[in-house]
C-alpha atoms as a PDB file:
ATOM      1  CA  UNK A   1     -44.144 -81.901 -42.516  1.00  0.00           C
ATOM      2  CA  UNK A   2     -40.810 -80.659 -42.813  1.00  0.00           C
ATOM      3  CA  UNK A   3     -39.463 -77.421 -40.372  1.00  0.00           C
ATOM      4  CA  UNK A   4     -36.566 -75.823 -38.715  1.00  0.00           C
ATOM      5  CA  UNK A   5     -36.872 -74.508 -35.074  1.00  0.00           C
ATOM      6  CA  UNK A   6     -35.855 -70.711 -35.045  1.00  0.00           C
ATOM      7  CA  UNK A   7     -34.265 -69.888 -31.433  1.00  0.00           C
ATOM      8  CA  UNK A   8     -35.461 -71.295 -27.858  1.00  0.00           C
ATOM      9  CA  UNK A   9     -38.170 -73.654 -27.015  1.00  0.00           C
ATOM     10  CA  UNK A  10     -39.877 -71.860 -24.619  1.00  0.00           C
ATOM     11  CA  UNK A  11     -43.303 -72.763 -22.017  1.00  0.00           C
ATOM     12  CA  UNK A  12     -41.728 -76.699 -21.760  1.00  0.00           C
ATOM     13  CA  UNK A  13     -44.179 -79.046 -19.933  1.00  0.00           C
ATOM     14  CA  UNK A  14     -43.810 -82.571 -19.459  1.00  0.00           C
ATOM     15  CA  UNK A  15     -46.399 -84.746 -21.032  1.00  0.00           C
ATOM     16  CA  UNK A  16     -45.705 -88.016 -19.717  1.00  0.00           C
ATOM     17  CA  UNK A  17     -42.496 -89.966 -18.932  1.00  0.00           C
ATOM     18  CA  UNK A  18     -41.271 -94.052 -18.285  1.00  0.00           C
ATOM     19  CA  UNK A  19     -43.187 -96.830 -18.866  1.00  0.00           C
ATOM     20  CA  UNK A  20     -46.609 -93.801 -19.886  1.00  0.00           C
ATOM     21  CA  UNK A  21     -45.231 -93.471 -22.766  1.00  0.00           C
ATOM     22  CA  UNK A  22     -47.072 -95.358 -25.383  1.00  0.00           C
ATOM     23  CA  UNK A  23     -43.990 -95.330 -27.652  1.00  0.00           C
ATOM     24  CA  UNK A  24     -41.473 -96.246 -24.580  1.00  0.00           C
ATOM     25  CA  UNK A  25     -40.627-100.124 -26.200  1.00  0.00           C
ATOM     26  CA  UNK A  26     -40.021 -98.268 -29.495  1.00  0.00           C
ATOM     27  CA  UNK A  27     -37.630 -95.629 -28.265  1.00  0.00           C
ATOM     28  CA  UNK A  28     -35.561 -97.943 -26.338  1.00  0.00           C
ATOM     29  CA  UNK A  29     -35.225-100.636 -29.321  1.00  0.00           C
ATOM     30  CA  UNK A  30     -34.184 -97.477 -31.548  1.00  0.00           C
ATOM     31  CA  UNK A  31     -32.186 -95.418 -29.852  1.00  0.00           C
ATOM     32  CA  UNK A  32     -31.199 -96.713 -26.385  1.00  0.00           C
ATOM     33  CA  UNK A  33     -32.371 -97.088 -23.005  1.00  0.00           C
ATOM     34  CA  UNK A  34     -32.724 -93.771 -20.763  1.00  0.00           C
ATOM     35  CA  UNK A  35     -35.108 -91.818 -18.415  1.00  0.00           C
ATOM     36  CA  UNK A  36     -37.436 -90.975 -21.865  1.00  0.00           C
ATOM     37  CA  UNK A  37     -39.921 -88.312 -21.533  1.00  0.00           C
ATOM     38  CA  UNK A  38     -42.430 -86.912 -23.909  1.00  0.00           C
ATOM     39  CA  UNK A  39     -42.442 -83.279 -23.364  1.00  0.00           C
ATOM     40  CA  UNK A  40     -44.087 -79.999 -25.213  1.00  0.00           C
ATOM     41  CA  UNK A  41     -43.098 -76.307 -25.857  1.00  0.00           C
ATOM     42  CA  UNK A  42     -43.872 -73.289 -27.752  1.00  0.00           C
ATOM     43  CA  UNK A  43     -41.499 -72.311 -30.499  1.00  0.00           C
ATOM     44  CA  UNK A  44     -41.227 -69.958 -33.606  1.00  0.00           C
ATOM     45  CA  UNK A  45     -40.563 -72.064 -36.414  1.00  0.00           C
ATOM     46  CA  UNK A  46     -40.313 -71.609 -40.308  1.00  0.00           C
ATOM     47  CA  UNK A  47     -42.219 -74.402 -42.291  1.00  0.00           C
ATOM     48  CA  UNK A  48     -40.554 -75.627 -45.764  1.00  0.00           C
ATOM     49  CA  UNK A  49     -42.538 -73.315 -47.788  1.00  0.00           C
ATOM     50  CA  UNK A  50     -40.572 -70.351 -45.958  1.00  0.00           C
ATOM     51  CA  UNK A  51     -43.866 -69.214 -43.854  1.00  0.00           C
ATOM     52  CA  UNK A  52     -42.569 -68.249 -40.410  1.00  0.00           C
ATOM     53  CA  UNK A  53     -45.101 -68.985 -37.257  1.00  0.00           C
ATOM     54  CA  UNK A  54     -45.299 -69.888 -34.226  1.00  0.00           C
ATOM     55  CA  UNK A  55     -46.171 -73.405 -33.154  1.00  0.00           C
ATOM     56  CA  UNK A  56     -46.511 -75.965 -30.414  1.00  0.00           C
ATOM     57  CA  UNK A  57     -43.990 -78.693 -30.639  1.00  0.00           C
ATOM     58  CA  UNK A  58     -43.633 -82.454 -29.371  1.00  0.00           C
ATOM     59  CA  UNK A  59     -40.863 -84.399 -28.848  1.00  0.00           C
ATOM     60  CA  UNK A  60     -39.312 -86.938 -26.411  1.00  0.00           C
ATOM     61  CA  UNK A  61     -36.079 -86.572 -24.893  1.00  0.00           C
ATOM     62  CA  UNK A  62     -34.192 -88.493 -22.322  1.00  0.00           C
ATOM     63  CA  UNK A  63     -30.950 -87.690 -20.557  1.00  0.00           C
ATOM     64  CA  UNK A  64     -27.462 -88.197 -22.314  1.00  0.00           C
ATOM     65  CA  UNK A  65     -29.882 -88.990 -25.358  1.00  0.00           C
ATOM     66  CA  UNK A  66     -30.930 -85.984 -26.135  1.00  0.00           C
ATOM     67  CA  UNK A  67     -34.073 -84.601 -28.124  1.00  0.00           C
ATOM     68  CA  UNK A  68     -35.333 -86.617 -30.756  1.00  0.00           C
ATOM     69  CA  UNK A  69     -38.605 -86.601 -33.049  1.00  0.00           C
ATOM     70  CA  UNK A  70     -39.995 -83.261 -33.323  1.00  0.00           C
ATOM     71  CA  UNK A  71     -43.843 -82.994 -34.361  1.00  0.00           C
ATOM     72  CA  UNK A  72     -45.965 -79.965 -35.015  1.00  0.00           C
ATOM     73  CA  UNK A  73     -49.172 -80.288 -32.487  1.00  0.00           C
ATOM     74  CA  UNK A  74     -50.695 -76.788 -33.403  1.00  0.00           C
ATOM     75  CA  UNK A  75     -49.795 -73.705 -35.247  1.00  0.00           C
ATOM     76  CA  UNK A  76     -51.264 -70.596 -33.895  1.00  0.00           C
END
Protein backbone atom coordinates (compact mmCIF):
# COMPACT_ATOMS: atom_id res chain seq x y z
CA UNK A 1 0.00 0.00 0.00
CA UNK A 2 1.29 3.12 -1.17
CA UNK A 3 1.23 6.58 1.33
CA UNK A 4 2.86 9.79 2.17
CA UNK A 5 3.42 10.80 5.87
CA UNK A 6 1.75 14.32 6.46
CA UNK A 7 3.85 16.21 9.34
CA UNK A 8 5.48 14.59 12.64
CA UNK A 9 5.52 11.09 13.80
CA UNK A 10 4.32 11.45 17.02
CA UNK A 11 3.75 8.67 20.37
CA UNK A 12 7.33 6.79 19.07
CA UNK A 13 7.96 3.53 21.03
CA UNK A 14 10.59 1.17 20.46
CA UNK A 15 9.55 -2.27 19.45
CA UNK A 16 12.60 -4.17 19.58
CA UNK A 17 16.25 -3.45 18.65
CA UNK A 18 19.86 -5.65 17.79
CA UNK A 19 20.07 -9.03 17.28
CA UNK A 20 15.51 -9.10 18.34
CA UNK A 21 14.97 -8.12 15.34
CA UNK A 22 13.80 -10.91 13.18
CA UNK A 23 14.82 -8.99 10.04
CA UNK A 24 18.37 -7.82 11.67
CA UNK A 25 20.62 -10.26 8.95
CA UNK A 26 18.45 -8.68 6.22
CA UNK A 27 18.92 -5.05 7.11
CA UNK A 28 22.54 -5.29 7.53
CA UNK A 29 23.14 -7.26 4.07
CA UNK A 30 20.91 -4.35 2.46
CA UNK A 31 21.68 -1.39 3.77
CA UNK A 32 24.62 -1.48 6.21
CA UNK A 33 25.55 -2.33 9.59
CA UNK A 34 24.23 0.06 12.54
CA UNK A 35 22.47 0.09 16.00
CA UNK A 36 18.93 -1.04 13.94
CA UNK A 37 15.80 -0.67 15.79
CA UNK A 38 12.26 -1.44 14.90
CA UNK A 39 10.24 1.30 16.28
CA UNK A 40 6.33 2.55 16.01
CA UNK A 41 4.42 5.92 15.98
CA UNK A 42 1.23 7.54 15.29
CA UNK A 43 1.00 9.67 12.20
CA UNK A 44 -1.62 11.41 9.88
CA UNK A 45 -1.09 10.10 6.60
CA UNK A 46 -2.89 10.36 3.12
CA UNK A 47 -3.27 6.89 1.34
CA UNK A 48 -2.92 6.86 -2.69
CA UNK A 49 -6.53 7.14 -3.22
CA UNK A 50 -6.28 10.78 -1.56
CA UNK A 51 -8.24 9.58 1.80
CA UNK A 52 -6.50 11.37 4.66
CA UNK A 53 -6.34 9.35 8.24
CA UNK A 54 -4.61 8.73 10.81
CA UNK A 55 -2.54 5.59 11.23
CA UNK A 56 0.00 3.63 13.20
CA UNK A 57 3.25 3.25 11.42
CA UNK A 58 6.35 0.75 11.51
CA UNK A 59 9.60 1.17 10.50
CA UNK A 60 13.24 0.45 11.51
CA UNK A 61 15.79 2.96 11.80
CA UNK A 62 19.33 2.93 12.96
CA UNK A 63 21.73 5.79 13.57
CA UNK A 64 23.57 7.61 10.61
CA UNK A 65 21.16 5.22 8.55
CA UNK A 66 18.28 6.73 8.96
CA UNK A 67 14.50 5.55 8.65
CA UNK A 68 13.78 3.05 6.24
CA UNK A 69 10.63 0.75 5.37
CA UNK A 70 7.54 2.31 6.44
CA UNK A 71 4.39 -0.10 6.96
CA UNK A 72 0.85 0.71 7.88
CA UNK A 73 0.03 -1.49 11.24
CA UNK A 74 -3.53 0.06 11.82
CA UNK A 75 -5.64 2.84 10.59
CA UNK A 76 -7.94 4.28 13.09
Amino acid sequence: MDFEILGEIGAIETIAQGKGIREHSRLVKRYGRGRWRKRKGLADIRLSSGELCRAEVHWYEATGIGRREFKIKHIF
